[in-house]
Protein backbone atom coordinates (compact mmCIF):
# COMPACT_ATOMS: atom_id res chain seq x y z
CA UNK A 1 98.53 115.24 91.11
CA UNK A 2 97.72 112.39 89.60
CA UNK A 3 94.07 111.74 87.44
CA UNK A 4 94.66 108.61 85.25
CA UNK A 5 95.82 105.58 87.20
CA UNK A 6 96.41 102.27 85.57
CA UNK A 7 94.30 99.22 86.98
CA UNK A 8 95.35 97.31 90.44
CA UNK A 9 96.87 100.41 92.97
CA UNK A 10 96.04 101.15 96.25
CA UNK A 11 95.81 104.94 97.49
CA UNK A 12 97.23 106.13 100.15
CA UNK A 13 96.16 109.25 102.71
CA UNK A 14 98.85 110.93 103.38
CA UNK A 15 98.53 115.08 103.90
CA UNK A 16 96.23 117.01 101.88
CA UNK A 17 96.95 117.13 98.12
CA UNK A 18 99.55 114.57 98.98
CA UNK A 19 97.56 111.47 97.76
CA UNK A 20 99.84 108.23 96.28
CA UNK A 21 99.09 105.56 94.20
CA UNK A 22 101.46 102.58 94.06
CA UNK A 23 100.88 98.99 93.04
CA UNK A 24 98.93 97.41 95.10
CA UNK A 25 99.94 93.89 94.77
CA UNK A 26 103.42 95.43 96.24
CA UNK A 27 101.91 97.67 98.75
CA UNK A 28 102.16 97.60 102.77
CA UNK A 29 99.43 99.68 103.51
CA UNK A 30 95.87 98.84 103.81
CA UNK A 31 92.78 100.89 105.13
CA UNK A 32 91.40 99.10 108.31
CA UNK A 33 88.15 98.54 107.43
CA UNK A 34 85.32 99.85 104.71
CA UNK A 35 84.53 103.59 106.69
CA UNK A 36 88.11 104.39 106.59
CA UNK A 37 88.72 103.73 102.43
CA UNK A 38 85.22 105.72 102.05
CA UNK A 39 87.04 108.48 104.23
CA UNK A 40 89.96 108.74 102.03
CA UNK A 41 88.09 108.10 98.56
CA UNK A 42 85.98 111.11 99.76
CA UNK A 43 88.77 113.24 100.47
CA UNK A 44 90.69 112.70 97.37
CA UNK A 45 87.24 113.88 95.52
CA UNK A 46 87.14 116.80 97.67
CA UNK A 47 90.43 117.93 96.84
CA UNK A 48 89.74 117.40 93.02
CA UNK A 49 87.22 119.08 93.46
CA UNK A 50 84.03 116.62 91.73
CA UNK A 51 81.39 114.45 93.86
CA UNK A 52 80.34 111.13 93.57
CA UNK A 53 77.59 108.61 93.08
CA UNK A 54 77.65 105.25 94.98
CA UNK A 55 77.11 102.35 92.34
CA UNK A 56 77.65 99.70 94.79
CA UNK A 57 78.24 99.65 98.54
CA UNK A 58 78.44 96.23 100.50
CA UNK A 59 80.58 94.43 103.12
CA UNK A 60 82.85 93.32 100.79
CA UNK A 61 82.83 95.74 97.92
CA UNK A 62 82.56 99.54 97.06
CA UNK A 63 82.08 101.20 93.42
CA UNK A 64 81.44 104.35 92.72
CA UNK A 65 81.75 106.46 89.82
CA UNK A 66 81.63 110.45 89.14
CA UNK A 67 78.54 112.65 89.68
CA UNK A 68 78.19 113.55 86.23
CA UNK A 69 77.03 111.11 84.33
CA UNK A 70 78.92 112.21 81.01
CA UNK A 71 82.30 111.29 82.73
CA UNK A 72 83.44 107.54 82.75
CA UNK A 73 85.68 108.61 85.91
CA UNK A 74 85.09 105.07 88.59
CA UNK A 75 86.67 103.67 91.29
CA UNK A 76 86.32 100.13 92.90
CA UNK A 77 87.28 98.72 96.31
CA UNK A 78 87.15 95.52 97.51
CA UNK A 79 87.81 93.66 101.27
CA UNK A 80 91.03 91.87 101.14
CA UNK A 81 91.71 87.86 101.90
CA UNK A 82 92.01 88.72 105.73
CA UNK A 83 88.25 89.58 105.61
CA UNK A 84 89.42 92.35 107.42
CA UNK A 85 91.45 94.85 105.63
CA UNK A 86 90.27 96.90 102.60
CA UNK A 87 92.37 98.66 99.31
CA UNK A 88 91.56 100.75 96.81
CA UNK A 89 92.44 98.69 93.70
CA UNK A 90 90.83 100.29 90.41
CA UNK A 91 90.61 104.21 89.52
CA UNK A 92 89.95 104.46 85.81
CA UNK A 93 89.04 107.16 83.28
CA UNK A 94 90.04 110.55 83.05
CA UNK A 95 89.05 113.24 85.10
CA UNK A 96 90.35 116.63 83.71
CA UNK A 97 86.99 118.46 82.39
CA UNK A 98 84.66 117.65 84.43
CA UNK A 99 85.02 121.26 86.45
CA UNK A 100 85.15 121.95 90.04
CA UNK A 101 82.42 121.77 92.46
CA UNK A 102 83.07 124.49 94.82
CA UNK A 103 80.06 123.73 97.19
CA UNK A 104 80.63 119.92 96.84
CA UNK A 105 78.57 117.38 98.34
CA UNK A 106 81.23 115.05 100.17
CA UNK A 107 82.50 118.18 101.93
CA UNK A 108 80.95 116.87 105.62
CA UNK A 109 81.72 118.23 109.07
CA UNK A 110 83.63 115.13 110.17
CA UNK A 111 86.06 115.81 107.01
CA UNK A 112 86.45 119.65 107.88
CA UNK A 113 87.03 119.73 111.55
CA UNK A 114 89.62 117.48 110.71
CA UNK A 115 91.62 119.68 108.54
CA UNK A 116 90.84 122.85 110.64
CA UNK A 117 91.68 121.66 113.34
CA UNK A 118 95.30 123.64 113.92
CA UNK A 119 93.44 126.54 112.93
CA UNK A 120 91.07 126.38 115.70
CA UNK A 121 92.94 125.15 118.62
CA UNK A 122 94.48 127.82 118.49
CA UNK A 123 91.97 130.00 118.31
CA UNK A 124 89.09 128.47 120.10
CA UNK A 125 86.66 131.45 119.49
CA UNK A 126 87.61 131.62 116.22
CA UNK A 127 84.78 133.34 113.92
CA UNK A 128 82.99 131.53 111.70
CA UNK A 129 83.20 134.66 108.87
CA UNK A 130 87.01 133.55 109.19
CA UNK A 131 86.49 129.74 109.01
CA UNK A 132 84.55 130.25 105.72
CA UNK A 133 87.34 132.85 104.01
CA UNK A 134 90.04 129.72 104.95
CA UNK A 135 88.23 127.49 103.62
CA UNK A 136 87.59 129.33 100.38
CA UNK A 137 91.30 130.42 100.36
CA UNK A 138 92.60 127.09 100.88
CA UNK A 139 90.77 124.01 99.86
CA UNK A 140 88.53 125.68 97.13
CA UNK A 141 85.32 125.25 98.99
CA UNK A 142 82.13 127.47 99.77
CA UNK A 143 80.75 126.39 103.27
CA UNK A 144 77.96 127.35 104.80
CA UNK A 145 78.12 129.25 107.86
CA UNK A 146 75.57 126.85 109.71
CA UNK A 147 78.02 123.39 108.75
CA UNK A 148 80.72 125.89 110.13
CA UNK A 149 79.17 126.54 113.34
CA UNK A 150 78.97 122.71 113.59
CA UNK A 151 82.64 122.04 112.32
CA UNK A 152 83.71 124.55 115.45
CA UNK A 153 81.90 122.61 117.97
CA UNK A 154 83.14 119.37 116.67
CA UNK A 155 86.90 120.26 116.95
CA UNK A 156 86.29 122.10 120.61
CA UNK A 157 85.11 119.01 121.46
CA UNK A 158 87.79 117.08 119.82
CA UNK A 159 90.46 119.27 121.65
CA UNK A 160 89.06 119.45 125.31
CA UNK A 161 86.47 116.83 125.32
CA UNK A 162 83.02 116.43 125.14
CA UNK A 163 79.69 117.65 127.71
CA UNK A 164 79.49 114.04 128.76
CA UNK A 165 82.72 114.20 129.82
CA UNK A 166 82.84 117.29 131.69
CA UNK A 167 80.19 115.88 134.20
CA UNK A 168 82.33 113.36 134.52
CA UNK A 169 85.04 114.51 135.77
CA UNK A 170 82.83 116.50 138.50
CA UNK A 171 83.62 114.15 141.02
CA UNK A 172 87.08 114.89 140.27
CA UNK A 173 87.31 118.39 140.20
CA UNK A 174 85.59 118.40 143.91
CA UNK A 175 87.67 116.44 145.39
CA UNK A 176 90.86 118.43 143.94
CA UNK A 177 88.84 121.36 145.33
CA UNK A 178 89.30 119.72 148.82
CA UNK A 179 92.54 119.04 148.85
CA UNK A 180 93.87 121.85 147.53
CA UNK A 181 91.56 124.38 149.19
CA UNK A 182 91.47 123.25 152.50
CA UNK A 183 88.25 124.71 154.02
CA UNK A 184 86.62 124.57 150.75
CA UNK A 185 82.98 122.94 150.16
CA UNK A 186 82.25 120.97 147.31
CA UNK A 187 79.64 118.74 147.19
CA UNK A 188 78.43 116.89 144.46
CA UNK A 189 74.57 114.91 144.25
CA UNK A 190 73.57 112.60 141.84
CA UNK A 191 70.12 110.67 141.24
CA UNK A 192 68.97 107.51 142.76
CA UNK A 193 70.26 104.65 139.80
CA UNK A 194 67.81 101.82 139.34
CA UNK A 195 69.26 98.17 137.74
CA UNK A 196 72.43 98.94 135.70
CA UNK A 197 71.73 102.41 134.71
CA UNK A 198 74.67 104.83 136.28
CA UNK A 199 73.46 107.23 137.90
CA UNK A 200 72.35 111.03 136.69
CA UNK A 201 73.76 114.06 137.72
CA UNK A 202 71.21 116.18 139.75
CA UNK A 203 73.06 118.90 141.25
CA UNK A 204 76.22 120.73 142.80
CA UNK A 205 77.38 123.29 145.01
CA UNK A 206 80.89 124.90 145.27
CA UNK A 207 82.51 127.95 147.45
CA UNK A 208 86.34 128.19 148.35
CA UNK A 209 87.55 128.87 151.65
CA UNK A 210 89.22 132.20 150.64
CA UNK A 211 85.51 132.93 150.06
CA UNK A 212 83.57 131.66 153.06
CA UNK A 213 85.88 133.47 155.39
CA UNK A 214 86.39 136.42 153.53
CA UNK A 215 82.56 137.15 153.81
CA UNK A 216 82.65 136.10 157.66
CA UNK A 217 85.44 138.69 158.34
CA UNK A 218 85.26 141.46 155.83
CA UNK A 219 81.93 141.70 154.45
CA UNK A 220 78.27 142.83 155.68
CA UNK A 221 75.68 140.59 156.71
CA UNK A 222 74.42 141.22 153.40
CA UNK A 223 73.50 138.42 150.86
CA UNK A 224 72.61 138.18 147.31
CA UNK A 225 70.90 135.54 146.01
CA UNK A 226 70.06 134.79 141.93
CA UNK A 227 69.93 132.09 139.22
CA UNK A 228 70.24 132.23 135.86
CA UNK A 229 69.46 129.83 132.72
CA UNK A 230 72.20 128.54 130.68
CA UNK A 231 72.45 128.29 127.26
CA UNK A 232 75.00 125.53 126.71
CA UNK A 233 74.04 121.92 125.35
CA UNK A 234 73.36 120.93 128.83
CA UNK A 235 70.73 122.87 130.06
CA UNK A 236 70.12 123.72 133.53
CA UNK A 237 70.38 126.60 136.51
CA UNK A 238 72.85 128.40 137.96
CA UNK A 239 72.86 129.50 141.67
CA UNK A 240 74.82 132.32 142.92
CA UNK A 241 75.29 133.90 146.15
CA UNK A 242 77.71 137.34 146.76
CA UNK A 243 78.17 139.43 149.07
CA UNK A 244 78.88 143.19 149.45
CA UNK A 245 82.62 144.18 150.53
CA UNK A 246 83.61 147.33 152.45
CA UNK A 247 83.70 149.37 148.87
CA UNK A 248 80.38 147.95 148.06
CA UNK A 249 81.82 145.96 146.01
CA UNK A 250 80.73 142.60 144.86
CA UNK A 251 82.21 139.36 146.89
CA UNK A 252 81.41 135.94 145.15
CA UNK A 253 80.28 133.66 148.12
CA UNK A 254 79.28 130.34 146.08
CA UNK A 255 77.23 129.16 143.30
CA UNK A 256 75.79 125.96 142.60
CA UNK A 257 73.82 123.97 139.59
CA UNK A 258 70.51 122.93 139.74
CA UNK A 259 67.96 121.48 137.00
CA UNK A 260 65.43 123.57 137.49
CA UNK A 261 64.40 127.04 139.63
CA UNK A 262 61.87 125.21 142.28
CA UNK A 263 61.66 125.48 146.28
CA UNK A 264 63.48 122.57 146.52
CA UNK A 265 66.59 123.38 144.13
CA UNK A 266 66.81 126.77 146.53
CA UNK A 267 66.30 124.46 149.97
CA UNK A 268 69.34 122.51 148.28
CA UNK A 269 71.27 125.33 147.47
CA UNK A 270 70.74 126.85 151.02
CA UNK A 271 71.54 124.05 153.53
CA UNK A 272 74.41 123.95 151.60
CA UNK A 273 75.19 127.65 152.56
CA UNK A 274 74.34 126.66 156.08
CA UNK A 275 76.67 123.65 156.32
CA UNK A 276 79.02 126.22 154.56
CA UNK A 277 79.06 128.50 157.19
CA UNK A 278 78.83 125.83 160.44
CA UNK A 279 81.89 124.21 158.71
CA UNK A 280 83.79 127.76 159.78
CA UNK A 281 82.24 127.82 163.04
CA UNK A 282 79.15 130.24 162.18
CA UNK A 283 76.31 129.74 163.49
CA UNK A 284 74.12 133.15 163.45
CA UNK A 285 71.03 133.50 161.66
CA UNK A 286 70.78 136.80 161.32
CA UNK A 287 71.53 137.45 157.85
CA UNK A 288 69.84 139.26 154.84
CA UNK A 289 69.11 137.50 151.67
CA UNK A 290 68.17 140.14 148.44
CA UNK A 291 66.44 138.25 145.81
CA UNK A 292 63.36 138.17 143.46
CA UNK A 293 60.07 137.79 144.42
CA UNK A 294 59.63 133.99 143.29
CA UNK A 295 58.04 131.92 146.32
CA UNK A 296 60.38 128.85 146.19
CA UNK A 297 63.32 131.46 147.72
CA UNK A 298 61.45 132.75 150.45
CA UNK A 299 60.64 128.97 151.59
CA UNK A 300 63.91 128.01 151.47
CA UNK A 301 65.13 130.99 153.01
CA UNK A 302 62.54 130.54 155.72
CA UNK A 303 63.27 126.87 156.66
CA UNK A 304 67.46 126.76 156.64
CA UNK A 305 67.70 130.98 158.36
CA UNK A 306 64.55 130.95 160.24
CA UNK A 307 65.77 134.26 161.72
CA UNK A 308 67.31 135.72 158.63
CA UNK A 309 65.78 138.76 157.10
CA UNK A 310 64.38 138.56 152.95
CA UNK A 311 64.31 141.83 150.98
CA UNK A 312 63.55 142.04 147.00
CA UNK A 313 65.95 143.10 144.28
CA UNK A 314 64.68 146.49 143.30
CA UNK A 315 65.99 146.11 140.00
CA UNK A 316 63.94 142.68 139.59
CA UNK A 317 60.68 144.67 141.34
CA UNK A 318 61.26 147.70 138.76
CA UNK A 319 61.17 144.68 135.54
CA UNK A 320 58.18 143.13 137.04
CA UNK A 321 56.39 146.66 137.16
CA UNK A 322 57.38 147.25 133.49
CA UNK A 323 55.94 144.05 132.42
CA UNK A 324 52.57 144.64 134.13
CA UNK A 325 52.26 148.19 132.50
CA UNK A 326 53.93 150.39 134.60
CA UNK A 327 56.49 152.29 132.98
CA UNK A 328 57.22 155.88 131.74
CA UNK A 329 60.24 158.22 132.33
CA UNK A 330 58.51 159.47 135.75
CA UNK A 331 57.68 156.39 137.42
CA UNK A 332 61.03 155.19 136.58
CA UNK A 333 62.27 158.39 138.43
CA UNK A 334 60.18 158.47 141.17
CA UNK A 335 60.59 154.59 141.98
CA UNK A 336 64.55 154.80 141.59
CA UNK A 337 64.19 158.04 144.15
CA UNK A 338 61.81 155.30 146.66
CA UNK A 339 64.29 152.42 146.32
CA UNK A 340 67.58 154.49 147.42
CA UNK A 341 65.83 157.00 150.61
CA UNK A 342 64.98 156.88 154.27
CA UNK A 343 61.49 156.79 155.02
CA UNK A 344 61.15 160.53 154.68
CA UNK A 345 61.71 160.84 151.42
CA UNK A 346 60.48 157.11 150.81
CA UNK A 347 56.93 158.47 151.73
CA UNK A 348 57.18 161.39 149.71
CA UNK A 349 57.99 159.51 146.55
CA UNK A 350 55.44 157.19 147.22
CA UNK A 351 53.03 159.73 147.19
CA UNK A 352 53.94 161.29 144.27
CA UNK A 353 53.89 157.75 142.30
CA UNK A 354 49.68 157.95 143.44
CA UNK A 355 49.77 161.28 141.92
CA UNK A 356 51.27 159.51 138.76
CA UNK A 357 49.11 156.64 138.72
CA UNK A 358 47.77 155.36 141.85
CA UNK A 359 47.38 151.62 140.68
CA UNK A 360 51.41 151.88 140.76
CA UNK A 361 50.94 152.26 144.05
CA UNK A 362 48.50 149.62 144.70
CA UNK A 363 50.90 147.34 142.96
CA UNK A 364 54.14 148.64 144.75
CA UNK A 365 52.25 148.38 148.47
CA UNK A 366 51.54 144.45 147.39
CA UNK A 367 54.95 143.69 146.70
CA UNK A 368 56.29 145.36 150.29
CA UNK A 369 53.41 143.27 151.88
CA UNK A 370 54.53 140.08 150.17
C-alpha cells in the first residue's frame, strides 16, 4: 500500500486495504460532502494502523496530521469550486515507523458495523468473544467487548430495521393478521395526538382464530392469566392468556402489550378477550381465570366476567410466602402437598403447616380469604 504520496491526489474508498491515490486534477471521483472524506481519511488510518490529531476542521477545509507529534505525516482537504463536493488533495511525509496502534482511537462503532456486517447477518446472535477474535485476526485491532455489544446492535438494526420502525409497521402487521387469519383479532390503540405530534403507541392485543376456537372446542374452561417485563429498548408489559388442553398441556389463547401492569392495562386486555370470544359466538361467563394476587386483575376480571371464577397461581402464592419469611424444606413440602389435594388431605396439611409455624397459616388463610 501506498505511504508517500506526491502533492495534489485525491483518495479513493474502495474495499478495505484497497485505498487509491490518483491525480486529482484528472480524477472523476469526489466525496459528497466533508463527513464522508473524514469517513474515508479515518479508515485509511485505521487500516495503517496510526491515529490522528485534527489541526484544522471547517466548512471549507480539513488538516490533520499524525498523533505523534515526532512524525511530519499530514493530510489536507479542501471543498471544491461547486461548494459542494470535497477531495483529498495533499498527503505528505512518511509514515513507516511510527508503529501500529492496535487499540486505535478512530476505530468507532459506525466504522466497524460497517465492515462486520457480512459476518453478522449471517449470524445474528453472533457472540461478541467471536466479534473481538475477527477483529483481532483481521483488521489488527483490540476492541472492547462493550463497543462490540454496540457494533452488534448497530448492524441488527442496519439489517432488519430499527425499534421505531417496528411499531410502525404494527398497523400493518394487524391488518395482514386479518386478512390472512380470518377470525383473527388484532387490535391496535394508540394515544390521543395533540397539534402536529403523531400519535404514541399505547397498547395491543392479538389472538388467531386457530386459537380462539381451539380453546372453545378442545380445551377446559380453564384460563391463565400473566404479564411479564421486557427487557428490550422499548420497555413495556406483556399480557398472556393460555389455556389447558386435554393432555394438560399448555394452549396459547392471546397476549397483548401494555405500558404498565395497572387495573386498567388488565380491563384493556380483558374486554379484549371478551370481544374475542363474542366475535365466535361465546357468550358464557363462566370461566376461571388463575393469576397472581395483584388487585388490578381481580377488578378487571370482576367487571368484563362478572360470573367468572378467580383462583391464585400457587406457584406465585408459594414466592410471595418465601419473600415474607416463610420458607424451609417442610413448608415447601407440606404447602406443595395443600396446593395439589381434595379437602381431606387439604385440611390435614394445613394443620400440619400450624404445627410448623402457625403464622404460615395465618398468612396462607389471608390469601384464600382475599
Amino acid at each position: 500500500m501506498l505511504r508517500d504520496v506526491k502533492p495534489h491526489s485525491v483518495m479513493i474508498d474502495h474495499e478495505l486495504r484497497e485505498l487509491c491515490l490518483i491525480d486529482w486534477g484528472l480524477a472523476k471521483f469526489y466525496h459528497p460532502g466533508k463527513e464522508h472524506n473524514v469517513r474515508v481519511a479515518s479508515s485509511y488510518c485505521i487500516q495503517l494502523g496510526f491515529g490522528l490529531s485534527v489541526e484544522r476542521a471547517d466548512n471549507r477545509r480539513y488538516t490533520a496530521v499524525c498523533a505523534v507529534e515526532s512524525y511530519d505525516w499530514r493530510i489536507h482537504a479542501s471543498r471544491l469550486f461547486d461548494n459542494v463536493s470535497w477531495a483529498i488533495k495533499v498527503i505528505n511525509g512518511s509514515h513507516r515507523t511510527c508503529g501500529r496502534l492496535e487499540e486505535n482511537p478512530m476505530v468507532t462503532s459506525e466504522w466497524l458495523s460497517k465492515h462486520m456486517l457480512g459476518e453478522i447477518e449471517a449470524n445474528p446472535e453472533i457472540p461478541v468473544e467471536t466479534l473481538r477474535r475477527y477483529a483481532q485476526e483481521k483488521f489488527q485491532l483490540r476492541v472492547k467487548k462493550r463497543l462490540l455489544y454496540k457494533v452488534r446492535s448497530m448492524a441488527k438494526e442496519k439489517l432488519h430495521g430499527g425499534w421505531a420502525e417496528a411499531y410502525e409497521l404494527l398497523p400493518r402487521y394487524a391488518e395482514m393478521i386479518k386478512q390472512t387469519n380470518p377470525g383473527s383479532y388484532a387490535l391496535i390503540t394508540w394515544g390521543a395526538s395533540s397539534g402536529d405530534v403523531n400519535p404514541k403507541f399505547r397498547a395491543c392485543f392479538f389472538s388467531f382464530a386457530a386459537q380462539v376456537r381451539g380453546i372453545l372446542r378442545g380445551c377446559r374452561p380453564i384460563i391463565r392469566i400473566d404479564g411479564d417485563h421486557l427487557s428490550g429498548f422499548y420497555k413495556g408489559i406483556l399480557l398472556t392468556a393460555v389455556g389447558i388442553d386435554g393432555n394438560n398441556e399448555i394452549f396459547v389463547l392471546a397476549y397483548g402489550l401494555v405500558d404498565t401492569e395497572s387495573c386498567d392495562s388488565w380491563t384493556y386486555f380483558m374486554r379484549c378477550l371478551r370481544q374475542m370470544f363474542e366475535q365466535e359466538g361465546c357468550n358464557r361467563d363462566d370461566w376461571t381465570f388463575i393469576s397472581d394476587r395483584k388487585k388490578g386483575v381481580e377488578l378487571a376480571v370482576r367487571e368484563t366476567f362478572p360470573r367468572a371464577t378467580r383462583r391464585v397461581c400457587c406457584q406465585h402464592l408459594y414466592m410471595n410466602c418465601k419473600n415474607n419469611g416463610f420458607s424451609g424444606s417442610a413448608f415447601h413440602k407440606l404447602f406443595w402437598i395443600a396446593s395439589n389435594a381434595y379437602n381431606i388431605v387439604f385440611g390435614k396439611a394445613m394443620v400440619k403447616i400450624t404445627e410448623y409455624n402457625a403464622n404460615d397459616t395465618a398468612y396462607l388463610n389471608s390469601c384464600i380469604k382475599q
